[in-house]
PDB file of N, CA and C in Angstrom:
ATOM      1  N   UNK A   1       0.838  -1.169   0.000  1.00  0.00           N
ATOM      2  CA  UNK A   1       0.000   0.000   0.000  1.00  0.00           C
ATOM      3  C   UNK A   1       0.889   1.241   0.000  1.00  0.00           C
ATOM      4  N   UNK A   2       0.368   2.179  -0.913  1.00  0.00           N
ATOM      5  CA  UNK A   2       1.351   3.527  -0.970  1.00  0.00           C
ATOM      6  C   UNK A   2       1.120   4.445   0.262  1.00  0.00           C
ATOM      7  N   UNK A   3       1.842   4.947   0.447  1.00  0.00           N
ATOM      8  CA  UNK A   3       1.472   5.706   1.588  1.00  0.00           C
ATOM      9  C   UNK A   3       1.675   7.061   1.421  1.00  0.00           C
ATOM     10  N   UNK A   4       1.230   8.389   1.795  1.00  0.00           N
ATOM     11  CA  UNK A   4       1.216   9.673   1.315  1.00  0.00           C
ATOM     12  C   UNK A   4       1.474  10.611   2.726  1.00  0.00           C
ATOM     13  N   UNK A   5       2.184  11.539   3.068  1.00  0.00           N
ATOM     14  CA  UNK A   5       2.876  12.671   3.930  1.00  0.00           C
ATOM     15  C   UNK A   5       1.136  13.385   4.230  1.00  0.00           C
ATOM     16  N   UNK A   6       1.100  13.791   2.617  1.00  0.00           N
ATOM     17  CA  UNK A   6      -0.436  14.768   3.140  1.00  0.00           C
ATOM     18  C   UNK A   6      -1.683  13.942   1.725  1.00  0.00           C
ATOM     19  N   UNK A   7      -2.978  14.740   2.470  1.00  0.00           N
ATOM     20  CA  UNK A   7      -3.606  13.869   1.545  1.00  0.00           C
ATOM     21  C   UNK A   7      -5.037  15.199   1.950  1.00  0.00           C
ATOM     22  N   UNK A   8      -4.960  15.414   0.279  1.00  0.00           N
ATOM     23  CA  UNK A   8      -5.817  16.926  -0.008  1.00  0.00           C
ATOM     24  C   UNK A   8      -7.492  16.373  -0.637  1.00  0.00           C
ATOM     25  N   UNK A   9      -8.072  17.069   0.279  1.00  0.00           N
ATOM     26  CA  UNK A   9      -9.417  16.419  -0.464  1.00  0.00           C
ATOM     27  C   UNK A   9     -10.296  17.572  -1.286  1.00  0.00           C
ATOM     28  N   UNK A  10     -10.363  17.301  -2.551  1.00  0.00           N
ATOM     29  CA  UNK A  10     -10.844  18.260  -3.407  1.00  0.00           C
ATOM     30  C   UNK A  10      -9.822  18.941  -4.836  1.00  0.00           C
ATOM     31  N   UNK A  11     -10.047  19.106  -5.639  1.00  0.00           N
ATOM     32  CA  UNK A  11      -9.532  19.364  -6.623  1.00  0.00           C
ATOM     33  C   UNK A  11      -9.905  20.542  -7.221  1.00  0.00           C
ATOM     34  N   UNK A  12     -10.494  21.668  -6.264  1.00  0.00           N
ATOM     35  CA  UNK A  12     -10.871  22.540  -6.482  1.00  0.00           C
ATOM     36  C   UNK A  12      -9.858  23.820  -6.667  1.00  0.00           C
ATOM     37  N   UNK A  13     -10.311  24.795  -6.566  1.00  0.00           N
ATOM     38  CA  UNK A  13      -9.124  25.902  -6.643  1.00  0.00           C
ATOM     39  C   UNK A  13      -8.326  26.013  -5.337  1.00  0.00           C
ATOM     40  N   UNK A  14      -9.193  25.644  -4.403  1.00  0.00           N
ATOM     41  CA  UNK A  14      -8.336  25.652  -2.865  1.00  0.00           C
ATOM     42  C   UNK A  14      -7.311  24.543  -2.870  1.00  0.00           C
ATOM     43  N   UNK A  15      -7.971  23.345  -2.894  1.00  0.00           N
ATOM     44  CA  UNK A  15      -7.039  22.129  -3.148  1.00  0.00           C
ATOM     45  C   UNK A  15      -5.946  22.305  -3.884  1.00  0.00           C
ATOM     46  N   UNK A  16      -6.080  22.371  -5.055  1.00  0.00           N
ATOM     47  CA  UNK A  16      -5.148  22.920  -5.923  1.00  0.00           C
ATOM     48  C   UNK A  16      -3.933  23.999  -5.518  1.00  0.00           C
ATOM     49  N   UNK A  17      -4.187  24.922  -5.022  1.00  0.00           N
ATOM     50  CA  UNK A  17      -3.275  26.224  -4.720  1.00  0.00           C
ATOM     51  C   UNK A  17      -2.831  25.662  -3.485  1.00  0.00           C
ATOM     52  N   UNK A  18      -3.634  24.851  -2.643  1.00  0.00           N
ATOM     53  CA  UNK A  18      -2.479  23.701  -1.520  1.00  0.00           C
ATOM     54  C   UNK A  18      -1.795  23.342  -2.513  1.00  0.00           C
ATOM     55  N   UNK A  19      -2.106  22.523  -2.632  1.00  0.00           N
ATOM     56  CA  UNK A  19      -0.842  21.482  -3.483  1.00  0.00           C
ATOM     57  C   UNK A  19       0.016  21.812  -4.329  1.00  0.00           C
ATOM     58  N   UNK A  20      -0.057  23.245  -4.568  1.00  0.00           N
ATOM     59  CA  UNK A  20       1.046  23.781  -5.540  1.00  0.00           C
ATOM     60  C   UNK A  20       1.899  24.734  -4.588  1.00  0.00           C
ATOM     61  N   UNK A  21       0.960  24.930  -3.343  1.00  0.00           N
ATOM     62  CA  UNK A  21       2.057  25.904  -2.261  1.00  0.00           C
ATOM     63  C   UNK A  21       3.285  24.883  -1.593  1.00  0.00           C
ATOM     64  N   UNK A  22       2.151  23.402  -1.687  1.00  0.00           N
ATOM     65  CA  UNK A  22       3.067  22.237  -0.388  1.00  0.00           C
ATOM     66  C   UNK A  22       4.415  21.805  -1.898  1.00  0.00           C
ATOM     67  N   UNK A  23       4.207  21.272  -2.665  1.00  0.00           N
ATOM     68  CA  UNK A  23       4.682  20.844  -3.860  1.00  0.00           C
ATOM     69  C   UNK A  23       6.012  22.109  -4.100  1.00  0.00           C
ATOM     70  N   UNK A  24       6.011  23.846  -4.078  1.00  0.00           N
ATOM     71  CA  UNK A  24       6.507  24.782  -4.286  1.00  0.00           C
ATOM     72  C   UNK A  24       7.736  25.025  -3.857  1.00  0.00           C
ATOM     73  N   UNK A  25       7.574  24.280  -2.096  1.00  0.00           N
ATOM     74  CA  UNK A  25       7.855  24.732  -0.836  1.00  0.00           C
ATOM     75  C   UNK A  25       9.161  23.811  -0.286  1.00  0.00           C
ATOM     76  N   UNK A  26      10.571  23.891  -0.566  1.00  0.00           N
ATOM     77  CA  UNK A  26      11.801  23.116  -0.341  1.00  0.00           C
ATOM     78  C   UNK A  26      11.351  22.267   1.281  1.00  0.00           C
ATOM     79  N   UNK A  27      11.082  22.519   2.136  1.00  0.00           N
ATOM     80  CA  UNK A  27      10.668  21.825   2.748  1.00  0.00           C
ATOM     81  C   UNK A  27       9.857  20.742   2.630  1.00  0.00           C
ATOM     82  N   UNK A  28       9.253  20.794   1.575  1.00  0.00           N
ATOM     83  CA  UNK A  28       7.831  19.530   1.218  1.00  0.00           C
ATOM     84  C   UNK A  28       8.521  18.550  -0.019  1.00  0.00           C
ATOM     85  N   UNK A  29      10.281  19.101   0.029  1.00  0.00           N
ATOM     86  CA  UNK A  29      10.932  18.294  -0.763  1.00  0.00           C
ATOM     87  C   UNK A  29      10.670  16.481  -1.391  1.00  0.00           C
ATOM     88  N   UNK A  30      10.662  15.778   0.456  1.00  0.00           N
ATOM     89  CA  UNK A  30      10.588  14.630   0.043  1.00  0.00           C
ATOM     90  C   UNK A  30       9.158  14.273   0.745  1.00  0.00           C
ATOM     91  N   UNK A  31       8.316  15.019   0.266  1.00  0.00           N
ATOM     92  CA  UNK A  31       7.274  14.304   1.200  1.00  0.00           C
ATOM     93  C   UNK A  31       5.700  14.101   0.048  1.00  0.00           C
ATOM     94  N   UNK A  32       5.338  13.101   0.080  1.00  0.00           N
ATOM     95  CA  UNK A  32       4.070  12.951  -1.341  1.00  0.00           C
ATOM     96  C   UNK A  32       2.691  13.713  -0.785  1.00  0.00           C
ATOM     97  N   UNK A  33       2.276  14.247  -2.247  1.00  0.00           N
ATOM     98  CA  UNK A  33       1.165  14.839  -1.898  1.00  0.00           C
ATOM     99  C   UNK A  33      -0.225  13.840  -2.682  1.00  0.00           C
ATOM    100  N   UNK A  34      -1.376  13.736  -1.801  1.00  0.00           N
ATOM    101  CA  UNK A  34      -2.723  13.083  -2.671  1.00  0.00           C
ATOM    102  C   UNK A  34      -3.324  14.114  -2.888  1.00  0.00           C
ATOM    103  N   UNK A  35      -4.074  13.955  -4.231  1.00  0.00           N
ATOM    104  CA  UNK A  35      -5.134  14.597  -4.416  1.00  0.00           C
ATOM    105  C   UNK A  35      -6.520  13.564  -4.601  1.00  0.00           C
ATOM    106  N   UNK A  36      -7.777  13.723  -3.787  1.00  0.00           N
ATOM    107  CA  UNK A  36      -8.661  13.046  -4.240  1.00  0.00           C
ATOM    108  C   UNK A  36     -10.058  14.194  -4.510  1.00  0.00           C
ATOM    109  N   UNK A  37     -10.102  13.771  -5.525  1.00  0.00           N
ATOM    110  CA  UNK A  37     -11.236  14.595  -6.026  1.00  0.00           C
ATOM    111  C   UNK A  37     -12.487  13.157  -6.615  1.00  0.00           C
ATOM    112  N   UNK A  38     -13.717  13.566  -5.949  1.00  0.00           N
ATOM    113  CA  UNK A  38     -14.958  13.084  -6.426  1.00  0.00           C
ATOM    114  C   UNK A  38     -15.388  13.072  -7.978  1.00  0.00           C
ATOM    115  N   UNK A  39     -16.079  14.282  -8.833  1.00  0.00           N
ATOM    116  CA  UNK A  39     -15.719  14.153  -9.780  1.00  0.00           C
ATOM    117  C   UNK A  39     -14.721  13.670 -10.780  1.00  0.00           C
ATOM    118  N   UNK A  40     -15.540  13.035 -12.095  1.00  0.00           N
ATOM    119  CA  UNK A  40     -14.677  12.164 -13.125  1.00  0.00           C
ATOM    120  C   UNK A  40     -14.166  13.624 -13.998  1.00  0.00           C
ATOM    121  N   UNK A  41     -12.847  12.897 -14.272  1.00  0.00           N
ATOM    122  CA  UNK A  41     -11.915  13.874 -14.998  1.00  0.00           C
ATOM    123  C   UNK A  41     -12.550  14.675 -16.029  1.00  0.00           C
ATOM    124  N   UNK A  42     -12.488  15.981 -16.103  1.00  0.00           N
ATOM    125  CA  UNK A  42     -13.567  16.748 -17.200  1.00  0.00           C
ATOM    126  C   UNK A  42     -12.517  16.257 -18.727  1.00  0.00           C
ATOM    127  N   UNK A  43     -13.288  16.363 -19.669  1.00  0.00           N
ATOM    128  CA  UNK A  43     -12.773  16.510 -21.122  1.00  0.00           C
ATOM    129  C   UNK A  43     -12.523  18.266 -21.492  1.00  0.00           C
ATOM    130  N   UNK A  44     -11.821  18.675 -21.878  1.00  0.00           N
ATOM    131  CA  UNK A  44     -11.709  20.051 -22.316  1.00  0.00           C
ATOM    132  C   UNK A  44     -11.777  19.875 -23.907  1.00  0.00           C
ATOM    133  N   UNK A  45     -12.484  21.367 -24.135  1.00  0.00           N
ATOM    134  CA  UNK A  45     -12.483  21.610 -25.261  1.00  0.00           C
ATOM    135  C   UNK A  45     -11.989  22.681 -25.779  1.00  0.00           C
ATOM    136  N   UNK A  46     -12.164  23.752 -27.058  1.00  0.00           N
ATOM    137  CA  UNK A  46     -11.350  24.541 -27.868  1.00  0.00           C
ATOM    138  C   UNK A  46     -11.699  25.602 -26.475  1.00  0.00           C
ATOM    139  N   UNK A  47     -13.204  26.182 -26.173  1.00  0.00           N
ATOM    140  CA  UNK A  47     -13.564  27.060 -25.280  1.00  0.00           C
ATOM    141  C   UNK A  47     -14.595  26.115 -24.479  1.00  0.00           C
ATOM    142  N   UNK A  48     -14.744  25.364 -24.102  1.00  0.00           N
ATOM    143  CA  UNK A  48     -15.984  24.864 -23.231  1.00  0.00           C
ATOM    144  C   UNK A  48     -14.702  23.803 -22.156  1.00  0.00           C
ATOM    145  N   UNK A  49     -15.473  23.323 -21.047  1.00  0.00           N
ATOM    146  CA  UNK A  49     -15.024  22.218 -20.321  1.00  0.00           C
ATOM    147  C   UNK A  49     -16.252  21.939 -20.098  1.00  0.00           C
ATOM    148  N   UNK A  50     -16.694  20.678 -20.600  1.00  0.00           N
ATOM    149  CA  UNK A  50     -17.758  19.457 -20.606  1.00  0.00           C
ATOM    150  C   UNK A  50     -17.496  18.583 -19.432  1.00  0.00           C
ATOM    151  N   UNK A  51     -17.988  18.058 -18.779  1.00  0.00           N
ATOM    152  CA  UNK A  51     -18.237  17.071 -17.763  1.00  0.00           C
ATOM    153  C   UNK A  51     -18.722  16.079 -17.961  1.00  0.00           C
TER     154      UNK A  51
END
């Protein structure tokens, strides 16, 4: 079983801007970050994001 340092729930803009502050941050060098987000991966398009 993998095991993870921190473990972020949501894939939202908050989640996200965690995980790019912890990920950023020389201290969070060796340590893994999760992301779990509920929603299925969107498809993007030229101007739309479909779900």
């Amino acid at each position: 079983m993998k095991k993870f340092y921190y473990i972020i729930c949501g894939g939202g803009a908050t989640g996200l801007l965690l995980s790019h502050s912890l990920i950023s941050d020389n201290f969070f060098n060796n340590k893994s970050v999760l992301i779990i987000e509920k929603e299925p991966k969107l498809r993007m398009t030229k101007h739309l994001v479909l779900g």
